[in-house]
PDB file of N, CA and C in Angstrom:
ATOM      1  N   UNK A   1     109.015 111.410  55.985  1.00  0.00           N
ATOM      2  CA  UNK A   1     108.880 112.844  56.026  1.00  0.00           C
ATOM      3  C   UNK A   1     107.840 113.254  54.991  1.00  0.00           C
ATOM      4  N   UNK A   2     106.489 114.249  55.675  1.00  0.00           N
ATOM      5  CA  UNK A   2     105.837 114.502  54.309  1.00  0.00           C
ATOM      6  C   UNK A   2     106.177 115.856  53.611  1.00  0.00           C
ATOM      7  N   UNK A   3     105.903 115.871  52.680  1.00  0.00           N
ATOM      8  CA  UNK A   3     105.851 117.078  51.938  1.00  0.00           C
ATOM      9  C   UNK A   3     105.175 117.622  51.118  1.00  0.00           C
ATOM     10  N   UNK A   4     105.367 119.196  51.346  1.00  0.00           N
ATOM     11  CA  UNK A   4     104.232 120.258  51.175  1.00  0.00           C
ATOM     12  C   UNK A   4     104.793 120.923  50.031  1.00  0.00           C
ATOM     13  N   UNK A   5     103.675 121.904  49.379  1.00  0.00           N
ATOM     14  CA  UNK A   5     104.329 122.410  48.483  1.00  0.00           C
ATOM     15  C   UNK A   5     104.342 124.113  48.858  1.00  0.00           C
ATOM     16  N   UNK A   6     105.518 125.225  48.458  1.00  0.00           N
ATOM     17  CA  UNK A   6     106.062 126.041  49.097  1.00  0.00           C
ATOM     18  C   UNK A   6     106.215 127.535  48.175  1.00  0.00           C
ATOM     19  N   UNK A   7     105.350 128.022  47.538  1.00  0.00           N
ATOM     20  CA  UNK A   7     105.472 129.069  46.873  1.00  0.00           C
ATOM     21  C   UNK A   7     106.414 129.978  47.216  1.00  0.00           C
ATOM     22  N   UNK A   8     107.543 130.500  46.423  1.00  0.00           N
ATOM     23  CA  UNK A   8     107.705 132.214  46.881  1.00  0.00           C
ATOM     24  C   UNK A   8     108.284 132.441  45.391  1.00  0.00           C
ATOM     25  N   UNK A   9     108.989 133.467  45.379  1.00  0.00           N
ATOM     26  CA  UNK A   9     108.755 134.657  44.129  1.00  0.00           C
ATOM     27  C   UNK A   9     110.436 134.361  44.094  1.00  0.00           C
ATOM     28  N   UNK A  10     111.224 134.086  42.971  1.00  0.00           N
ATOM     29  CA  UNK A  10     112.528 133.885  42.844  1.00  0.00           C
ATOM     30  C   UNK A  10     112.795 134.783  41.272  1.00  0.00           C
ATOM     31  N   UNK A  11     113.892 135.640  41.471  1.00  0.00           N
ATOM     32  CA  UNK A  11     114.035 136.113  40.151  1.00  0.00           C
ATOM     33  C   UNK A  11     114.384 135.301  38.901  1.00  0.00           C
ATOM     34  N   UNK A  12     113.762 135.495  38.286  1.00  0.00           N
ATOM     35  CA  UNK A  12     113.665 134.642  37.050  1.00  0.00           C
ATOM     36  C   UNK A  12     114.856 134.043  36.208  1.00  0.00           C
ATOM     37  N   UNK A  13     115.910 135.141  36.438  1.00  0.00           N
ATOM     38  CA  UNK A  13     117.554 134.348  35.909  1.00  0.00           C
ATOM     39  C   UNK A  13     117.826 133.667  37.213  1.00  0.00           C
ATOM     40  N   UNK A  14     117.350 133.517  38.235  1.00  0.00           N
ATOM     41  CA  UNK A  14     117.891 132.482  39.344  1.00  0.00           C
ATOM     42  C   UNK A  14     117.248 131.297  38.681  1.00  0.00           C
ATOM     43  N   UNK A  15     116.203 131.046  38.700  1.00  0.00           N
ATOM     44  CA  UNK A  15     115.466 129.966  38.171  1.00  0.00           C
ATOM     45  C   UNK A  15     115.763 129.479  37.113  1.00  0.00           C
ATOM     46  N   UNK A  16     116.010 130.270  35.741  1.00  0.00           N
ATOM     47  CA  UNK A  16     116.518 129.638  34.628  1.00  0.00           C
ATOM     48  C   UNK A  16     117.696 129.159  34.885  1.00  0.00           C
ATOM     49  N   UNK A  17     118.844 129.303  36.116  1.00  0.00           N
ATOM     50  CA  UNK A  17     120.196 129.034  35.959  1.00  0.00           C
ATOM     51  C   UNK A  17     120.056 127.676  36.793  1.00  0.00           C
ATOM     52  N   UNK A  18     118.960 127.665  37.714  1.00  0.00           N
ATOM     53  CA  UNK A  18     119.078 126.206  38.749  1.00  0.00           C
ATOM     54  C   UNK A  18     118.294 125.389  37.698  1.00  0.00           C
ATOM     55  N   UNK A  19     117.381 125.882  36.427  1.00  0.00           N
ATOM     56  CA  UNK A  19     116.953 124.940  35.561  1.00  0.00           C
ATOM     57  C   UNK A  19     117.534 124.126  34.974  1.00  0.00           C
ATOM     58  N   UNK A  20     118.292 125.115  34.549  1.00  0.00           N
ATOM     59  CA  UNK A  20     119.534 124.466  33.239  1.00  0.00           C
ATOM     60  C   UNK A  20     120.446 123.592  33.887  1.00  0.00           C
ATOM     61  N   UNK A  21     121.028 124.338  35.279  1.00  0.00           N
ATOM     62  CA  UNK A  21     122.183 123.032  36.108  1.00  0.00           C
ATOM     63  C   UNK A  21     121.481 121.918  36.335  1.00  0.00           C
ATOM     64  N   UNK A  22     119.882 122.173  36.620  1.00  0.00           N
ATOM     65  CA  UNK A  22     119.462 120.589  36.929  1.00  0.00           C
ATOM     66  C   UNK A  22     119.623 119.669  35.500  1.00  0.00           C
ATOM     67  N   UNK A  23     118.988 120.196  34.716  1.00  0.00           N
ATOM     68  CA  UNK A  23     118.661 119.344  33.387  1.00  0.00           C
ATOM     69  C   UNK A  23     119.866 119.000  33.030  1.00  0.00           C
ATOM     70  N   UNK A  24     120.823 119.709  32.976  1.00  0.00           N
ATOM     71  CA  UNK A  24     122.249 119.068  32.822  1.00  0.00           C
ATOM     72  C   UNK A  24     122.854 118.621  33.159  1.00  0.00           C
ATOM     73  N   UNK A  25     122.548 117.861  34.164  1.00  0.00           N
ATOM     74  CA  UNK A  25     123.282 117.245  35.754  1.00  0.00           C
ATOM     75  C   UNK A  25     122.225 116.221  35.752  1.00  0.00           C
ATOM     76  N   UNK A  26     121.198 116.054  35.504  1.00  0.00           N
ATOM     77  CA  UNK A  26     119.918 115.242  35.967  1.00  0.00           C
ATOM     78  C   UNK A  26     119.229 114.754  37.045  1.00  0.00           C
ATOM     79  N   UNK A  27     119.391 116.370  37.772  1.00  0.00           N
ATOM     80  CA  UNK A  27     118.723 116.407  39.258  1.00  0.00           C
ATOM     81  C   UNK A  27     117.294 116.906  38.849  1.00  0.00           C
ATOM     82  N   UNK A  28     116.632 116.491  39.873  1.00  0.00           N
ATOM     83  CA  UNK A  28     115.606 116.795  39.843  1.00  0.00           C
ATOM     84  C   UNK A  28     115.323 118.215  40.746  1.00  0.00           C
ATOM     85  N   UNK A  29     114.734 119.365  40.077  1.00  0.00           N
ATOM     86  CA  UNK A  29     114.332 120.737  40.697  1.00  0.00           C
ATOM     87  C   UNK A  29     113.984 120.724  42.284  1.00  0.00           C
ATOM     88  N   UNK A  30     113.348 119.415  42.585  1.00  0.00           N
ATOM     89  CA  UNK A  30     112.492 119.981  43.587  1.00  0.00           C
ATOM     90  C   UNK A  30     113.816 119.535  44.625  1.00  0.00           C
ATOM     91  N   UNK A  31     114.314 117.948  44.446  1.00  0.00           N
ATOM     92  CA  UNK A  31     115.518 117.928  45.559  1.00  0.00           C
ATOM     93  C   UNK A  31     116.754 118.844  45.509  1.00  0.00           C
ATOM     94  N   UNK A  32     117.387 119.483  44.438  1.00  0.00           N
ATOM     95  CA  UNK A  32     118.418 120.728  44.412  1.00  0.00           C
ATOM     96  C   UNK A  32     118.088 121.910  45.433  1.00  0.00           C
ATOM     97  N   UNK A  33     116.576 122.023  45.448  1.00  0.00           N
ATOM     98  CA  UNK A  33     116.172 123.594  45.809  1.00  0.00           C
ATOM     99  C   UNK A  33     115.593 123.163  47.407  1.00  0.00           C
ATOM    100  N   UNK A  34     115.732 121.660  47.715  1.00  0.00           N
ATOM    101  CA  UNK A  34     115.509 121.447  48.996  1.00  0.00           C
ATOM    102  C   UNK A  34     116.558 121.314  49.847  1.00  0.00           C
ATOM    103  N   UNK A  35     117.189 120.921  49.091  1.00  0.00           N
ATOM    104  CA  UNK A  35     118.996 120.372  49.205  1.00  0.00           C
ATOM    105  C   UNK A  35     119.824 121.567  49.289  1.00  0.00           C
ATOM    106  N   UNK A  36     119.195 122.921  48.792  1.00  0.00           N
ATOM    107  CA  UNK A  36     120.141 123.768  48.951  1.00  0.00           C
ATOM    108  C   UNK A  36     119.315 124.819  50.032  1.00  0.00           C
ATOM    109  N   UNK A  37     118.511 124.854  50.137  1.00  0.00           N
ATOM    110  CA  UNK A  37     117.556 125.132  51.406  1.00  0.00           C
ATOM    111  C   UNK A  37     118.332 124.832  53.017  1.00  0.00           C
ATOM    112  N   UNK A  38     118.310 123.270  52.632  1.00  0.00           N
ATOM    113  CA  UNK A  38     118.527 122.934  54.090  1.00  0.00           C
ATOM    114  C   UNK A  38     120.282 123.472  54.388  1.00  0.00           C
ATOM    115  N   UNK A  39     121.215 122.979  53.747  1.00  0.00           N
ATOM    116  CA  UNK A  39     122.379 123.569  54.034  1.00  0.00           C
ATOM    117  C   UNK A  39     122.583 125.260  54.023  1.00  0.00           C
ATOM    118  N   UNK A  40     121.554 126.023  53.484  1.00  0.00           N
ATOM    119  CA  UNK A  40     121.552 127.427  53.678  1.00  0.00           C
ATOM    120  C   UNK A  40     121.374 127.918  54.786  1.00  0.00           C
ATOM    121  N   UNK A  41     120.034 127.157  55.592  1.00  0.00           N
ATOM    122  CA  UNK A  41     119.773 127.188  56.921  1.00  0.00           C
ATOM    123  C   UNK A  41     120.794 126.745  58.139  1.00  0.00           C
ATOM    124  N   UNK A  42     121.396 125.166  57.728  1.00  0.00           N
ATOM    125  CA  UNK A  42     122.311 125.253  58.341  1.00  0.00           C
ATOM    126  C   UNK A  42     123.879 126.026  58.643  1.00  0.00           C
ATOM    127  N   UNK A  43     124.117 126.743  57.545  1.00  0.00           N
ATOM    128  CA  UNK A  43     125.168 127.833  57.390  1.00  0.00           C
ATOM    129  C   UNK A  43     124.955 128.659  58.514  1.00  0.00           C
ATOM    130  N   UNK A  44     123.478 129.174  58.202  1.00  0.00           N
ATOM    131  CA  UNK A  44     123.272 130.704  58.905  1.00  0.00           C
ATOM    132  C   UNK A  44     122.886 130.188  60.540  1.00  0.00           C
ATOM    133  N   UNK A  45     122.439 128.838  60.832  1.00  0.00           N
ATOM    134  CA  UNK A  45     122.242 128.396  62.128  1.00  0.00           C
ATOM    135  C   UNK A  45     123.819 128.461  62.258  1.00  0.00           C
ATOM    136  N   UNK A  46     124.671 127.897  62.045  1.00  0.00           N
ATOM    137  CA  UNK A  46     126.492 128.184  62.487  1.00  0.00           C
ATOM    138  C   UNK A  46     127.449 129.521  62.652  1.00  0.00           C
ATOM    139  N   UNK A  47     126.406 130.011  61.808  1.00  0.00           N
ATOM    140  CA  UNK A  47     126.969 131.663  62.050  1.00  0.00           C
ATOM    141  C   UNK A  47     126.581 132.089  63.046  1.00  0.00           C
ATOM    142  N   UNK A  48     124.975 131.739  63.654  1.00  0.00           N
ATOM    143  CA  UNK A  48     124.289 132.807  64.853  1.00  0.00           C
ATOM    144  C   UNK A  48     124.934 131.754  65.901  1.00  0.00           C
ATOM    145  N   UNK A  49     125.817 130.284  66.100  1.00  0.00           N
ATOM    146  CA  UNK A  49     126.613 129.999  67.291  1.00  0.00           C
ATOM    147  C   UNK A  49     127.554 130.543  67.038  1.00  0.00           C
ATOM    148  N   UNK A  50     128.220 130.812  66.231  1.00  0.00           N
ATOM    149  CA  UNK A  50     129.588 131.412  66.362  1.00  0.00           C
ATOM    150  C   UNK A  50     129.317 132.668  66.619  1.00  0.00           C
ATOM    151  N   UNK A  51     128.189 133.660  66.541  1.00  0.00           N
ATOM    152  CA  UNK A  51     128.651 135.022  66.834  1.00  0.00           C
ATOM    153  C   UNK A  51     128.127 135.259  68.581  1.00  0.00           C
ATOM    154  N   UNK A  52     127.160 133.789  68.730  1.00  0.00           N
ATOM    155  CA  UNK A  52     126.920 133.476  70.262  1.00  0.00           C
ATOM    156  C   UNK A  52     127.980 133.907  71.622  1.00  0.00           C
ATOM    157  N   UNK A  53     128.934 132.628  70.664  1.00  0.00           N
ATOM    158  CA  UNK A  53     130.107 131.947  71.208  1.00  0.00           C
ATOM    159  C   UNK A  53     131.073 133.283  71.121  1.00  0.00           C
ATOM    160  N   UNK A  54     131.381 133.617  70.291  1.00  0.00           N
ATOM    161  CA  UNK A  54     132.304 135.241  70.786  1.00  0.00           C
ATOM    162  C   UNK A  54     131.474 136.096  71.478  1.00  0.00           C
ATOM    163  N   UNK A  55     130.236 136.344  71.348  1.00  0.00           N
ATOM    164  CA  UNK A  55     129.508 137.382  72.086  1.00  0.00           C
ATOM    165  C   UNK A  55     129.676 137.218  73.908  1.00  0.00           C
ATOM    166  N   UNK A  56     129.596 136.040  73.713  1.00  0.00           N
ATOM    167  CA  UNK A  56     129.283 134.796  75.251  1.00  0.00           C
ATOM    168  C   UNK A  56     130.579 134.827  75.745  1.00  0.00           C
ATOM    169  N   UNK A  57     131.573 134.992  75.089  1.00  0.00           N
ATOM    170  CA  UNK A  57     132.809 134.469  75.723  1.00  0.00           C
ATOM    171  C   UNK A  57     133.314 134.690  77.052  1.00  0.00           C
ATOM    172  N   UNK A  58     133.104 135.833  77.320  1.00  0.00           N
ATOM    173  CA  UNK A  58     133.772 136.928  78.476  1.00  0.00           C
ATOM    174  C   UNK A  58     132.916 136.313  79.488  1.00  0.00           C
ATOM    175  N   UNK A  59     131.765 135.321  79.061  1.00  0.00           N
ATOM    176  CA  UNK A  59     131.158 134.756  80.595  1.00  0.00           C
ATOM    177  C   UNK A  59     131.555 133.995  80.901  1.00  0.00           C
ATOM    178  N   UNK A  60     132.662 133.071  80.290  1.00  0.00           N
ATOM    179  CA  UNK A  60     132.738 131.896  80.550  1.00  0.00           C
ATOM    180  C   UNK A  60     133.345 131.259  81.878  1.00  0.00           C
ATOM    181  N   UNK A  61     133.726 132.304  82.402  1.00  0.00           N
ATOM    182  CA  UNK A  61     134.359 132.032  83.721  1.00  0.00           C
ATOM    183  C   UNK A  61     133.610 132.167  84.850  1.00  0.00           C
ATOM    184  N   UNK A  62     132.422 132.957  84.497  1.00  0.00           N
ATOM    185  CA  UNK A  62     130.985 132.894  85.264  1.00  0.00           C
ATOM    186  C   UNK A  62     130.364 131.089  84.873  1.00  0.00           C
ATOM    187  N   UNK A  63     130.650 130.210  84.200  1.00  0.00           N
ATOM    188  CA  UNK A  63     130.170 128.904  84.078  1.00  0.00           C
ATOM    189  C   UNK A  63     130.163 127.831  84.679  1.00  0.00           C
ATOM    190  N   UNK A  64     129.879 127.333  86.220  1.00  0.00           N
ATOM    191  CA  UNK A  64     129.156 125.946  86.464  1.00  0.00           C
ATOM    192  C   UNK A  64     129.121 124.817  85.978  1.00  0.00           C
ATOM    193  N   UNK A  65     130.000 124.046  86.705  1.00  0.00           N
ATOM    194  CA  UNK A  65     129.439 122.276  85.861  1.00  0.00           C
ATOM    195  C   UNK A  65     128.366 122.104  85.438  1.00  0.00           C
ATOM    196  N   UNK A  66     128.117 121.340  84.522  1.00  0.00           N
ATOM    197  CA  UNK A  66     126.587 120.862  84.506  1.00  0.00           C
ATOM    198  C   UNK A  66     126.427 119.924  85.441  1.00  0.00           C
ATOM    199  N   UNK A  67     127.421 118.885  85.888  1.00  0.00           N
ATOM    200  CA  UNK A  67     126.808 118.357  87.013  1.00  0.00           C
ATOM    201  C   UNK A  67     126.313 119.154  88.011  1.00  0.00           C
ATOM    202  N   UNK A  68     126.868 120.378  88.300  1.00  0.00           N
ATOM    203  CA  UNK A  68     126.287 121.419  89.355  1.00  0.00           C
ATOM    204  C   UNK A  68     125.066 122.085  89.134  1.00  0.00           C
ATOM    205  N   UNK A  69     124.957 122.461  87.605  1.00  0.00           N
ATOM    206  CA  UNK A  69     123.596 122.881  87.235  1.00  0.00           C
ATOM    207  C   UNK A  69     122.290 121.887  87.695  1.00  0.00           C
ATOM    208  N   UNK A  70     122.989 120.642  87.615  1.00  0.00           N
ATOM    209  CA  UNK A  70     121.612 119.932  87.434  1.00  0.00           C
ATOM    210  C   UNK A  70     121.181 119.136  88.834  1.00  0.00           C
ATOM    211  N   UNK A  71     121.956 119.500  89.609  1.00  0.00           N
ATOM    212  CA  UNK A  71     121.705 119.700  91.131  1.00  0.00           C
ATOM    213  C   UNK A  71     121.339 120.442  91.781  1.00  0.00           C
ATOM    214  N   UNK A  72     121.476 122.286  91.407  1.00  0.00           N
ATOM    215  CA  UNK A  72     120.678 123.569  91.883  1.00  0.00           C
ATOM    216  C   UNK A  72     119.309 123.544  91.064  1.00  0.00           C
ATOM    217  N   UNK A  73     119.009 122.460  90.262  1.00  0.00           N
ATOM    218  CA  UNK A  73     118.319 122.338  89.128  1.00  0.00           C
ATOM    219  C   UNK A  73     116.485 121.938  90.035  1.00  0.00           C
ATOM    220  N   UNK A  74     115.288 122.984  90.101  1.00  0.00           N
ATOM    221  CA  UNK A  74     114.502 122.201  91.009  1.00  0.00           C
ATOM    222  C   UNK A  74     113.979 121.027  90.492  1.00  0.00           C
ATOM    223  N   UNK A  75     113.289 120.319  90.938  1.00  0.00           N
ATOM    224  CA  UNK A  75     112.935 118.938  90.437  1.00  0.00           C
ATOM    225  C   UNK A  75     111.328 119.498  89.927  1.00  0.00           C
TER     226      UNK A  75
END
């Protein structure tokens, strides 16, 4: 995987507080703030299926096998 480097603007007691937990823990800045990146994203990707999945619900009885889908399916 390569990697780039990613500017944005973080308030400054955020930064001093992920400083200090790193240095005191002996993580390194750049994997904490990637590491907490990716599970942030994945949170909020689980929230927009779950509010899918209740939004969606009331269709579900409108739903088709997928074996059936993929037979009305054109080639």
């Amino acid at each position: 995987m390569s990697k780039i480097s990613y500017a944005v603007k973080i308030d400054s007691q955020v930064v001093n507080r992920m400083k200090n937990f790193c240095q005191e823990h002996g993580i390194k800045q750049g994997f904490f703030v990637e590491k907490a990146l990716r599970e942030q994203v994945a949170r909020e990707e689980l929230l927009e299926d779950q509010f899918d999945l209740k939004n969606l619900r009331h269709e579900e009885d409108n739903a088709i096998d997928f074996a059936q889908y993929l037979k009305r399916r054109p080639a």
